[in-house]
C-alpha atoms as a PDB file:
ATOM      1  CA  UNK A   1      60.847-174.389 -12.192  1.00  0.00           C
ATOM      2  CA  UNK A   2      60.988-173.998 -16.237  1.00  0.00           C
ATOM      3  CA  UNK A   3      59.089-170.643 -15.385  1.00  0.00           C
ATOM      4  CA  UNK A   4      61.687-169.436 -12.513  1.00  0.00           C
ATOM      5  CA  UNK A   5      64.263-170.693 -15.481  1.00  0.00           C
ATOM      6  CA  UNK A   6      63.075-168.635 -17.822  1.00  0.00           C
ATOM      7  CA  UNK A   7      62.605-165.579 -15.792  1.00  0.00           C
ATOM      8  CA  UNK A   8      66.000-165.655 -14.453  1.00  0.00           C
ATOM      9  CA  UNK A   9      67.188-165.494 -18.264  1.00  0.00           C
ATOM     10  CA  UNK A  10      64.950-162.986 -18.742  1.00  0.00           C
ATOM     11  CA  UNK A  11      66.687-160.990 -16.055  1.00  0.00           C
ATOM     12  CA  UNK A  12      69.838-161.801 -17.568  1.00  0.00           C
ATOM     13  CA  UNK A  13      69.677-160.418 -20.313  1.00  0.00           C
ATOM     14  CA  UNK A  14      67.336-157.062 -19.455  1.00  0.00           C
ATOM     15  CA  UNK A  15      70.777-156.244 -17.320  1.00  0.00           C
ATOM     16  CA  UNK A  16      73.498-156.821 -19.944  1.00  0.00           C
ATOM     17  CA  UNK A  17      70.963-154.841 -22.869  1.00  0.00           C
ATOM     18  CA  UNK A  18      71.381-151.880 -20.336  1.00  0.00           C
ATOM     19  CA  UNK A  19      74.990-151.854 -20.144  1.00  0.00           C
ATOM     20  CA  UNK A  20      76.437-150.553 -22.626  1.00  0.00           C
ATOM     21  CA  UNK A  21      73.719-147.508 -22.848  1.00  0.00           C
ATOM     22  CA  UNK A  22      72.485-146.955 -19.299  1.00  0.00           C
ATOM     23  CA  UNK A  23      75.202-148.915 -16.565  1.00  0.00           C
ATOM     24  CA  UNK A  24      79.030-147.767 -18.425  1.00  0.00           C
ATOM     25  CA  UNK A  25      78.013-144.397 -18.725  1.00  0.00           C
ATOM     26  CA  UNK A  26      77.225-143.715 -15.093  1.00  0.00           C
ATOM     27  CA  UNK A  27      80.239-146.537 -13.845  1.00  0.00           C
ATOM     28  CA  UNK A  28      82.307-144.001 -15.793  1.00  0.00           C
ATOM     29  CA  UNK A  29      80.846-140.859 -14.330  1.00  0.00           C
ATOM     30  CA  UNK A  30      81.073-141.974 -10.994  1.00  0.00           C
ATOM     31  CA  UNK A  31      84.423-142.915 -11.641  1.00  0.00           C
ATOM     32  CA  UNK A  32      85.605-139.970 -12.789  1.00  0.00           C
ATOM     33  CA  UNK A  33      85.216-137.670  -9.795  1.00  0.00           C
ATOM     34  CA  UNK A  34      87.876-139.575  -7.745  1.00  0.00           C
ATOM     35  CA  UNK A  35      90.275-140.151 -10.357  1.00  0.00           C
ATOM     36  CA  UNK A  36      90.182-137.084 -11.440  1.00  0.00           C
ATOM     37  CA  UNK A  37      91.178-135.974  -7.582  1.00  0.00           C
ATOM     38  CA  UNK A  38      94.111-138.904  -6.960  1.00  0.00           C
ATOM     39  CA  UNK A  39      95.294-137.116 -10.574  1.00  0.00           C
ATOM     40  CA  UNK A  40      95.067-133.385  -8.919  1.00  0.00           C
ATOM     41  CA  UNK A  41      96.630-134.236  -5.809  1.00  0.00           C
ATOM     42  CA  UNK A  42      99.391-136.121  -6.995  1.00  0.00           C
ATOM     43  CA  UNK A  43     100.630-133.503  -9.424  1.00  0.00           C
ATOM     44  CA  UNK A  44      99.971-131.254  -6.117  1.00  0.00           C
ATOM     45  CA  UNK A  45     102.299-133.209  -4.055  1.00  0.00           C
ATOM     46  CA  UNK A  46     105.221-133.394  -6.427  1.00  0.00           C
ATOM     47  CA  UNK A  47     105.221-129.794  -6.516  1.00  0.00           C
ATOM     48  CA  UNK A  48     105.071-129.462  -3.230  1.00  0.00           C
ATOM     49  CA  UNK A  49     108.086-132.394  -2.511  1.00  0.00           C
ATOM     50  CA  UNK A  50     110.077-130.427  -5.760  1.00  0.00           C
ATOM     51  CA  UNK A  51     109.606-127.345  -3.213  1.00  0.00           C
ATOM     52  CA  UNK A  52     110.761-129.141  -0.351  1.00  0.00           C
ATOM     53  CA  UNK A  53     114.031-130.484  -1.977  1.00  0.00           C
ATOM     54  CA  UNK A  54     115.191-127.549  -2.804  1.00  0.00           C
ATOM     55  CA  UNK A  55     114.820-126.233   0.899  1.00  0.00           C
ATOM     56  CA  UNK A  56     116.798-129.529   2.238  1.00  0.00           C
ATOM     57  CA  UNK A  57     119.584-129.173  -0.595  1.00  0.00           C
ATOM     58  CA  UNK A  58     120.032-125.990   1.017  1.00  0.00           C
ATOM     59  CA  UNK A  59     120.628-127.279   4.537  1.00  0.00           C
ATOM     60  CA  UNK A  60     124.571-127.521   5.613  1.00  0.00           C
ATOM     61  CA  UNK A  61     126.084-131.013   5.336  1.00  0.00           C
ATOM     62  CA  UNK A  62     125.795-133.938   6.591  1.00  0.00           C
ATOM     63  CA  UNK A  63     122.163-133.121   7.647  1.00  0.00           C
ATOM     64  CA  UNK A  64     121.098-132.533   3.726  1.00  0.00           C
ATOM     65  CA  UNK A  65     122.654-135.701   2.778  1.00  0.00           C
ATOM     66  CA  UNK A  66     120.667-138.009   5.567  1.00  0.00           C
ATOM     67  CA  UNK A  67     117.590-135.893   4.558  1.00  0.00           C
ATOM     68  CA  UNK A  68     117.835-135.959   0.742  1.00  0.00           C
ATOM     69  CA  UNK A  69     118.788-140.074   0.523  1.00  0.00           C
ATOM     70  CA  UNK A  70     115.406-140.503   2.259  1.00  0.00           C
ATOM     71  CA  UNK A  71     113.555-138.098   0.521  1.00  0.00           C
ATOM     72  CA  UNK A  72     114.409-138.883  -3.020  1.00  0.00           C
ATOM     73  CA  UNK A  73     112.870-142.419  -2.289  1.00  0.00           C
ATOM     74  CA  UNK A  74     109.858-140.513  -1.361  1.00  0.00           C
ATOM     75  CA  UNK A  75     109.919-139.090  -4.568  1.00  0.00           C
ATOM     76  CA  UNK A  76     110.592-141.942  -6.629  1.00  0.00           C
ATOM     77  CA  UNK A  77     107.463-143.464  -4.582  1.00  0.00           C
ATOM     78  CA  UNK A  78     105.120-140.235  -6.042  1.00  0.00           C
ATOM     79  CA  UNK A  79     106.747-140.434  -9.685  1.00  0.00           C
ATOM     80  CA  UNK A  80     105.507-144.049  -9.730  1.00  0.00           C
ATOM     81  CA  UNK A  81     102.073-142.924  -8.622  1.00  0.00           C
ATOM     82  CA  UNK A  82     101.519-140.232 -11.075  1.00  0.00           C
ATOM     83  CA  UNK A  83     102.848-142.579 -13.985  1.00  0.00           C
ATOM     84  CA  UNK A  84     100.495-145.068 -12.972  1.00  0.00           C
ATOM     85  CA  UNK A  85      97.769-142.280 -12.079  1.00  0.00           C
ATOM     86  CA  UNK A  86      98.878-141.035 -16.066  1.00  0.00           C
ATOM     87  CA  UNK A  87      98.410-144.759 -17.618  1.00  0.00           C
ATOM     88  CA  UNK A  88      94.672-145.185 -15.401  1.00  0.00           C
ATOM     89  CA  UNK A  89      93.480-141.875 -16.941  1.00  0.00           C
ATOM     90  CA  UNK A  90      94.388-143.028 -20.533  1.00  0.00           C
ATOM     91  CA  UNK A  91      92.235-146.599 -19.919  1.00  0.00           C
ATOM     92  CA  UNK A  92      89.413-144.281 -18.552  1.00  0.00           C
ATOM     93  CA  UNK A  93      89.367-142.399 -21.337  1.00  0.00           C
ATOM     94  CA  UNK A  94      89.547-145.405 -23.870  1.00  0.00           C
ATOM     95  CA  UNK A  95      86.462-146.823 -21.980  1.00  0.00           C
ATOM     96  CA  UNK A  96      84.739-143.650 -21.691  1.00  0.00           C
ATOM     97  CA  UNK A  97      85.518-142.700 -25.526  1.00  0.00           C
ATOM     98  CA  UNK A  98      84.219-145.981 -27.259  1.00  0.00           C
ATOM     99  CA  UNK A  99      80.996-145.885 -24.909  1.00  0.00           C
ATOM    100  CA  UNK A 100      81.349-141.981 -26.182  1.00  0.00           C
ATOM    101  CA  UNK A 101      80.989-143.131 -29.717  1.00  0.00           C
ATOM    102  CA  UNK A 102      79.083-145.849 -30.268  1.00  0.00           C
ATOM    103  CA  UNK A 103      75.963-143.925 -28.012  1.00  0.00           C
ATOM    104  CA  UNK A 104      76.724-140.903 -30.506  1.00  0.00           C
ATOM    105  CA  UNK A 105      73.439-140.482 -33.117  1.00  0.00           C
ATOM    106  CA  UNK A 106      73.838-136.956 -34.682  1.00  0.00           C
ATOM    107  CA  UNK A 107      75.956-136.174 -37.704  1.00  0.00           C
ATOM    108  CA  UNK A 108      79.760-134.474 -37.489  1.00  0.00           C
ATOM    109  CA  UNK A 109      82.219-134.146 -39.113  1.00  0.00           C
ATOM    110  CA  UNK A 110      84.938-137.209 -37.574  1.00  0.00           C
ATOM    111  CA  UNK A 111      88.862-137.074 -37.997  1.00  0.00           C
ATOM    112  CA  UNK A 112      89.115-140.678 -39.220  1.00  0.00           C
ATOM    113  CA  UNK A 113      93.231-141.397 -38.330  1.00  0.00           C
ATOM    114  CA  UNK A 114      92.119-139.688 -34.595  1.00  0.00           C
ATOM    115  CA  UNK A 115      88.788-142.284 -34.447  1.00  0.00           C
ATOM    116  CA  UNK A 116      91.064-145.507 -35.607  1.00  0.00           C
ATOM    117  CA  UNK A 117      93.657-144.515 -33.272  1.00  0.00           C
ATOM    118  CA  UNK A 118      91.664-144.415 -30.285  1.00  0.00           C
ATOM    119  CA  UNK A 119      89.512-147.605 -31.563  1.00  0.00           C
ATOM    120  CA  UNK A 120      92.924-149.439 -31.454  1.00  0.00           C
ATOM    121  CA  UNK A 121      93.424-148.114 -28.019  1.00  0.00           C
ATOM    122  CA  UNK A 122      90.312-149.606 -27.236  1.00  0.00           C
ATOM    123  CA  UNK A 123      90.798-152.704 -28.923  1.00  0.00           C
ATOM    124  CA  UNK A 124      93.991-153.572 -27.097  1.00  0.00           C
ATOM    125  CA  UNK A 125      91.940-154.638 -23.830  1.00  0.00           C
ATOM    126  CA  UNK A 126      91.415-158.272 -26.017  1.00  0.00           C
ATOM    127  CA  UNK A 127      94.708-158.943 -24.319  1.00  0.00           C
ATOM    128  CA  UNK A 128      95.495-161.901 -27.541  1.00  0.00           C
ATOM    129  CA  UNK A 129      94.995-159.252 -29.908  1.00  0.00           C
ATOM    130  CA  UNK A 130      97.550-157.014 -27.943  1.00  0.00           C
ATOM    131  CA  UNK A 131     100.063-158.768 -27.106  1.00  0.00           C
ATOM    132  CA  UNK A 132     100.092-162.222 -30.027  1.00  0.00           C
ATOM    133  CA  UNK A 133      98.947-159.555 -33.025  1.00  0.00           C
ATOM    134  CA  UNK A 134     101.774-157.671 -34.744  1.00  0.00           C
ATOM    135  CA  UNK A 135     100.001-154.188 -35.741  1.00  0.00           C
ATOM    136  CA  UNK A 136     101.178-151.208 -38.014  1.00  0.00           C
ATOM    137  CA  UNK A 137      99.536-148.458 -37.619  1.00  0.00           C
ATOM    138  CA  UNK A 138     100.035-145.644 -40.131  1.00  0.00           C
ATOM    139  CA  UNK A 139      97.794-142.571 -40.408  1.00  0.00           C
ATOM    140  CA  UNK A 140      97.981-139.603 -41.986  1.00  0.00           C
ATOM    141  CA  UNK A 141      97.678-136.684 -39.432  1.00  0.00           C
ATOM    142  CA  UNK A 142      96.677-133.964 -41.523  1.00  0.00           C
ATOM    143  CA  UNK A 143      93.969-135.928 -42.804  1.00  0.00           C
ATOM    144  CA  UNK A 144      90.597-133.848 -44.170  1.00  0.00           C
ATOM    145  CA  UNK A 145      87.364-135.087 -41.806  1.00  0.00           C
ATOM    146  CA  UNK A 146      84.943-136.931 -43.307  1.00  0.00           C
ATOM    147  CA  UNK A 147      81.268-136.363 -42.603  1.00  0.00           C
ATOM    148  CA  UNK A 148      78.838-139.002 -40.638  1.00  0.00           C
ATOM    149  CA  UNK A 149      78.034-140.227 -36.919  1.00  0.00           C
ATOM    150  CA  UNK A 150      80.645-141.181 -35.182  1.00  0.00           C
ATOM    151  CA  UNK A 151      78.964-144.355 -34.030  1.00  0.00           C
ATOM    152  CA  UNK A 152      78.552-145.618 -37.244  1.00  0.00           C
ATOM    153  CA  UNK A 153      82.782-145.628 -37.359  1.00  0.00           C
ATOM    154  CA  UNK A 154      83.028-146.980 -34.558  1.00  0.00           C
ATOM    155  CA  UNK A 155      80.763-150.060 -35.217  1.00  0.00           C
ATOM    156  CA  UNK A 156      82.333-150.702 -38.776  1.00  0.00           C
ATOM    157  CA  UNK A 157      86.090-150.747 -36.380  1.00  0.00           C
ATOM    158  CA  UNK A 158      84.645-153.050 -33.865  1.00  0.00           C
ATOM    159  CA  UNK A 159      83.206-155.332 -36.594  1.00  0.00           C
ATOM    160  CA  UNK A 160      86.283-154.947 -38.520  1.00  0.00           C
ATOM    161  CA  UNK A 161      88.658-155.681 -36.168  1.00  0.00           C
ATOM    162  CA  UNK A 162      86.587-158.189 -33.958  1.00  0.00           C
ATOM    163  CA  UNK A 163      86.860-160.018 -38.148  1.00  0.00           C
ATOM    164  CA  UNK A 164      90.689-159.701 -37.741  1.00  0.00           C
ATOM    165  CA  UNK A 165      90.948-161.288 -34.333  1.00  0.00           C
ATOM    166  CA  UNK A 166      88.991-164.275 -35.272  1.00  0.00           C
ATOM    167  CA  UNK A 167      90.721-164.659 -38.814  1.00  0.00           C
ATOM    168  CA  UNK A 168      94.288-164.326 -37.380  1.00  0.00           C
ATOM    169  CA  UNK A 169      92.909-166.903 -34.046  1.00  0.00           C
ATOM    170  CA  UNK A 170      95.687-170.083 -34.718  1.00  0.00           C
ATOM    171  CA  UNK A 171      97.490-168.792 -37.351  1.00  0.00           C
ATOM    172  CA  UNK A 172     101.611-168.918 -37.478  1.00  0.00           C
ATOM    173  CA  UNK A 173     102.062-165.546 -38.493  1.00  0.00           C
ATOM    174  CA  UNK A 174      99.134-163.142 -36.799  1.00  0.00           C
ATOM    175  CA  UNK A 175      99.982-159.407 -38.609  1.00  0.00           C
ATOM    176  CA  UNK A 176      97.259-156.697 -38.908  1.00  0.00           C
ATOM    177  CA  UNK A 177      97.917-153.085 -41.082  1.00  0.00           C
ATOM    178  CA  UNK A 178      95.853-150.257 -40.664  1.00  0.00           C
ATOM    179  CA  UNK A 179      96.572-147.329 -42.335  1.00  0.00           C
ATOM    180  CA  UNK A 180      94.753-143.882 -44.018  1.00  0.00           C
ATOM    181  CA  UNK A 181      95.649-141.669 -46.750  1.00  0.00           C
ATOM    182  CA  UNK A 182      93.895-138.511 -48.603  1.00  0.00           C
ATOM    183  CA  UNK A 183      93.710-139.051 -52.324  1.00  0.00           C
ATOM    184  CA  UNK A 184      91.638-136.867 -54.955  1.00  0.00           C
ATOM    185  CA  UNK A 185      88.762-135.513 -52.302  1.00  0.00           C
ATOM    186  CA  UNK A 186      88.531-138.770 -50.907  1.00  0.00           C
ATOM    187  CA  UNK A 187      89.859-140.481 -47.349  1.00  0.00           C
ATOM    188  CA  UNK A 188      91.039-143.833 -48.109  1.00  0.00           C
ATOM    189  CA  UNK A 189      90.744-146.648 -45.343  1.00  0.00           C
ATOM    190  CA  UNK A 190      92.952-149.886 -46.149  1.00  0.00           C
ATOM    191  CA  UNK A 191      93.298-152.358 -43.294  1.00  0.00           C
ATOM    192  CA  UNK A 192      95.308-156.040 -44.477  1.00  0.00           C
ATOM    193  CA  UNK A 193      95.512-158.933 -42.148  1.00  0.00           C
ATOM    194  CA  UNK A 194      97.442-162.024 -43.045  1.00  0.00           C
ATOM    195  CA  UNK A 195      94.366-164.568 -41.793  1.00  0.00           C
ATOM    196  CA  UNK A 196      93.346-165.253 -45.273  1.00  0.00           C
ATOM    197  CA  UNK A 197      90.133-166.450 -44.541  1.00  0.00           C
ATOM    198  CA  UNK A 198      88.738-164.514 -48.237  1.00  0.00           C
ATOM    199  CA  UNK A 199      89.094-166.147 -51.370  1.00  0.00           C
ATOM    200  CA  UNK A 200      88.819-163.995 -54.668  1.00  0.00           C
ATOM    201  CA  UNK A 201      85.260-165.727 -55.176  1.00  0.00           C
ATOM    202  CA  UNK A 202      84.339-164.952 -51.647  1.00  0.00           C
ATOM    203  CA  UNK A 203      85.235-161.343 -51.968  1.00  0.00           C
ATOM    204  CA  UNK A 204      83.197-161.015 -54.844  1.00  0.00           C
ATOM    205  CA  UNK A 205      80.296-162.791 -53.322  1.00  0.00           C
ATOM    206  CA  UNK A 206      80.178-160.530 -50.515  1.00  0.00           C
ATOM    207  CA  UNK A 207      80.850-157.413 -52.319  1.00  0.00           C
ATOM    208  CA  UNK A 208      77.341-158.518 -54.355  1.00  0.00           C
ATOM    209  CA  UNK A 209      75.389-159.129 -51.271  1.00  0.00           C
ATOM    210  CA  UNK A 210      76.162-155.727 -50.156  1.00  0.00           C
ATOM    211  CA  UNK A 211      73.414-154.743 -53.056  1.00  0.00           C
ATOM    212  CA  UNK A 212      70.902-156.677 -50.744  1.00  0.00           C
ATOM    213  CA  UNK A 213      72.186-156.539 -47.265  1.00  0.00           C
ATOM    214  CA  UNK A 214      68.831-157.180 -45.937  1.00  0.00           C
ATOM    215  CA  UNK A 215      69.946-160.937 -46.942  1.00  0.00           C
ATOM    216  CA  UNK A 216      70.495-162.856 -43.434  1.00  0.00           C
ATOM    217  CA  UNK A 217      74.062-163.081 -43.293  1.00  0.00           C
ATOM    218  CA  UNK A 218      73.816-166.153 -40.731  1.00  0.00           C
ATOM    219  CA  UNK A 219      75.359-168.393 -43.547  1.00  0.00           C
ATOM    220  CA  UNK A 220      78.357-166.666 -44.070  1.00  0.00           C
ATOM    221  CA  UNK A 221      80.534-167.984 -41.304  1.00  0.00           C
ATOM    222  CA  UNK A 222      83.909-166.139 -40.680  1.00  0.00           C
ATOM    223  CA  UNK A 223      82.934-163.654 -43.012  1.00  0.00           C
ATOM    224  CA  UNK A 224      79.757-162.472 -41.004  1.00  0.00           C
ATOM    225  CA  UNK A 225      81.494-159.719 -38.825  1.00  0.00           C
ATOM    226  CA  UNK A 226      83.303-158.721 -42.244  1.00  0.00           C
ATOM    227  CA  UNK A 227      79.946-158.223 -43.848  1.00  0.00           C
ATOM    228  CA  UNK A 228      78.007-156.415 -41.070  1.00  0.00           C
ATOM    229  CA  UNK A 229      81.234-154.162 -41.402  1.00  0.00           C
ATOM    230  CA  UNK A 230      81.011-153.329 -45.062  1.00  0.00           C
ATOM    231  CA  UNK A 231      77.175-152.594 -44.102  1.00  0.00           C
ATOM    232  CA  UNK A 232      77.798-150.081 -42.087  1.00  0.00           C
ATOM    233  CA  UNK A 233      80.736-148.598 -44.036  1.00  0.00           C
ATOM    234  CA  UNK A 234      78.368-148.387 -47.258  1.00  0.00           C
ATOM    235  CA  UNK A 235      75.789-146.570 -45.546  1.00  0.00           C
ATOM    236  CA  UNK A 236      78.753-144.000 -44.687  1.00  0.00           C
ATOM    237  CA  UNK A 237      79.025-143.542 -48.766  1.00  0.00           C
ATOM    238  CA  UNK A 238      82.288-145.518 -48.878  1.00  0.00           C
ATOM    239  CA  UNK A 239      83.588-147.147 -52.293  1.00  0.00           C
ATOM    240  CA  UNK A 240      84.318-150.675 -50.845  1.00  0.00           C
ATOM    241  CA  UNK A 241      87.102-153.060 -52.922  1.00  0.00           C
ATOM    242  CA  UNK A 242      88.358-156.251 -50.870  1.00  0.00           C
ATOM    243  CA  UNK A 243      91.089-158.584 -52.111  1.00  0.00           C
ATOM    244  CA  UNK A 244      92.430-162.129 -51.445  1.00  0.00           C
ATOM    245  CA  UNK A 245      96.074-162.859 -52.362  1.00  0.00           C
ATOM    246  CA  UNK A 246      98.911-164.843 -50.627  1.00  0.00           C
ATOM    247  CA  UNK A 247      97.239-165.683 -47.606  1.00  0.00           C
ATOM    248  CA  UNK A 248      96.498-161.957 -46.636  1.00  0.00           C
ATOM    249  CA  UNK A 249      93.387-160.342 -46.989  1.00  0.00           C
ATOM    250  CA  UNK A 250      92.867-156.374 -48.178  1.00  0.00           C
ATOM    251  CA  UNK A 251      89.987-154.309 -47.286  1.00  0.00           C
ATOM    252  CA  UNK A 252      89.761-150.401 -49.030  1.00  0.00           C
ATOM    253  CA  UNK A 253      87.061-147.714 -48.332  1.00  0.00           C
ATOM    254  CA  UNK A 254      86.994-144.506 -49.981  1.00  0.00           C
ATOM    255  CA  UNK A 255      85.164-141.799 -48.423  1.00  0.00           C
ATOM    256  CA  UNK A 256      83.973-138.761 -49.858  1.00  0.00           C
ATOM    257  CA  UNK A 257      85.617-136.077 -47.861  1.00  0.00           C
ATOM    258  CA  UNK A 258      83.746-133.241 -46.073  1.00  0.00           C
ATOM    259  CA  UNK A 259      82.955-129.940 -47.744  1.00  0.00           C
ATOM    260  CA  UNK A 260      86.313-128.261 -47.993  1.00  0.00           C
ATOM    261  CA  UNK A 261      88.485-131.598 -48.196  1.00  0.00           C
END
């Protein structure tokens, strides 16, 4: 029995290491065909209902006005199902997008404020952290690209803000900031939560181990995502500063910009 135990856990977790890089991909594709149809035929039908108003508005009264009460329900009914059509393409392409860019390996250049927006996108499907987390979101538009894979972004976000979640999990007042800027050839990253889980000494402790971050980093507690974060976002050349004041907790990256920036 220990060996049918142990084979079933085996099993276990063979299918959930193939999710993310073999089963999502081709859940996605094979979603895609039919919502991409619903999507085409419903913008097909309103046209053709629009059309077919306009041919019973002509009609002499009272037939036009016991044909057009009914029909405008109608198309109430198939303005609801393209808005709803509209919001399931937007989830697809979250989904599709992060499994997009953390399965990305080459180098390119990456609009950062487009990447965090559609990472926070992404990261509203923890329904706590979307709907008990009060986020501001400001990024510059214009913003120059930065160079890198886009995968390596994406894990530093997910760390990042997987760090948030569990720093602001209990807390009175749960606020996150995210926000870029483009300042002397550089992209700057600051993201401030009001968790406090870092202490000045903390922040310089971890800033240190970054010069040996093949340290384990299974002693560091709530600070563990945080760390594998500021991994990743050193290998991407970023200047890393944290700080720890008044119960809210500051993270900055500057990041060379691309050639041209």
């Amino acid at each position: 029995m220990k060996d049918v135990e142990r084979i079933r856990e085996e099993l276990k977790t063979d299918f959930t290491a193939t999710i993310a890089e073999e089963l999502i991909p081709g859940i996605l594709h094979n979603l895609a065909n039919p919502l991409n149809g619903i999507m085409g035929r419903t913008r097909l039908l309103q046209k053709r209902m629009g059309d077919h108003a306009r041919r019973v508005a002509a009609q002499p009264p009272p037939a036009a006005e016991d044909l057009a009460e009914g029909f405008q329900k109608a198309v109430r009914d198939v303005d609801a199902i393209a808005r709803e059509s509209d919001r399931l393409f937007h989830l697809f392409r979250s989904i599709s997008g992060k499994f997009y860019a953390i399965s990305s390996s080459g180098s390119e250049p990456i609009h950062l404020s487009r990447l965090i927006e559609e990472e926070m996108q992404f990261a509203d499907f923890y329904l706590d952290f979307k709907h008990e987390v009060t986020k501001r979101i400001r990024l510059t538009r214009d913003l120059p690209e930065v160079n890198g894979r886009v995968s390596d972004y994406s894990l530093f976000l997910t760390a990042l803000l997987r760090y948030v979640m569990d720093s602001l999990e209990g807390k009175p007042i749960r606020e996150f900031t995210i926000s870029t800027a483009h300042e002397d050839g550089h992209v700057v990253l600051s993201a401030e939560h009001s968790g406090g889980v870092l202490s000045e000494e903390k922040a310089r402790m971890l800033l240190d181990r970054l010069e040996d971050p093949s340290e384990t980093a299974a002693d560091l507690g709530p600070e563990k995502r945080l760390f594998q974060a500021l991994v990743i976002a050193k290998s991407c050349g970023a200047t890393i500063d944290l700080h720890a004041r008044a119960g809210r907790d500051r993270i900055s990256l500057k990041i060379p910009c691309a050639a041209g920036g």
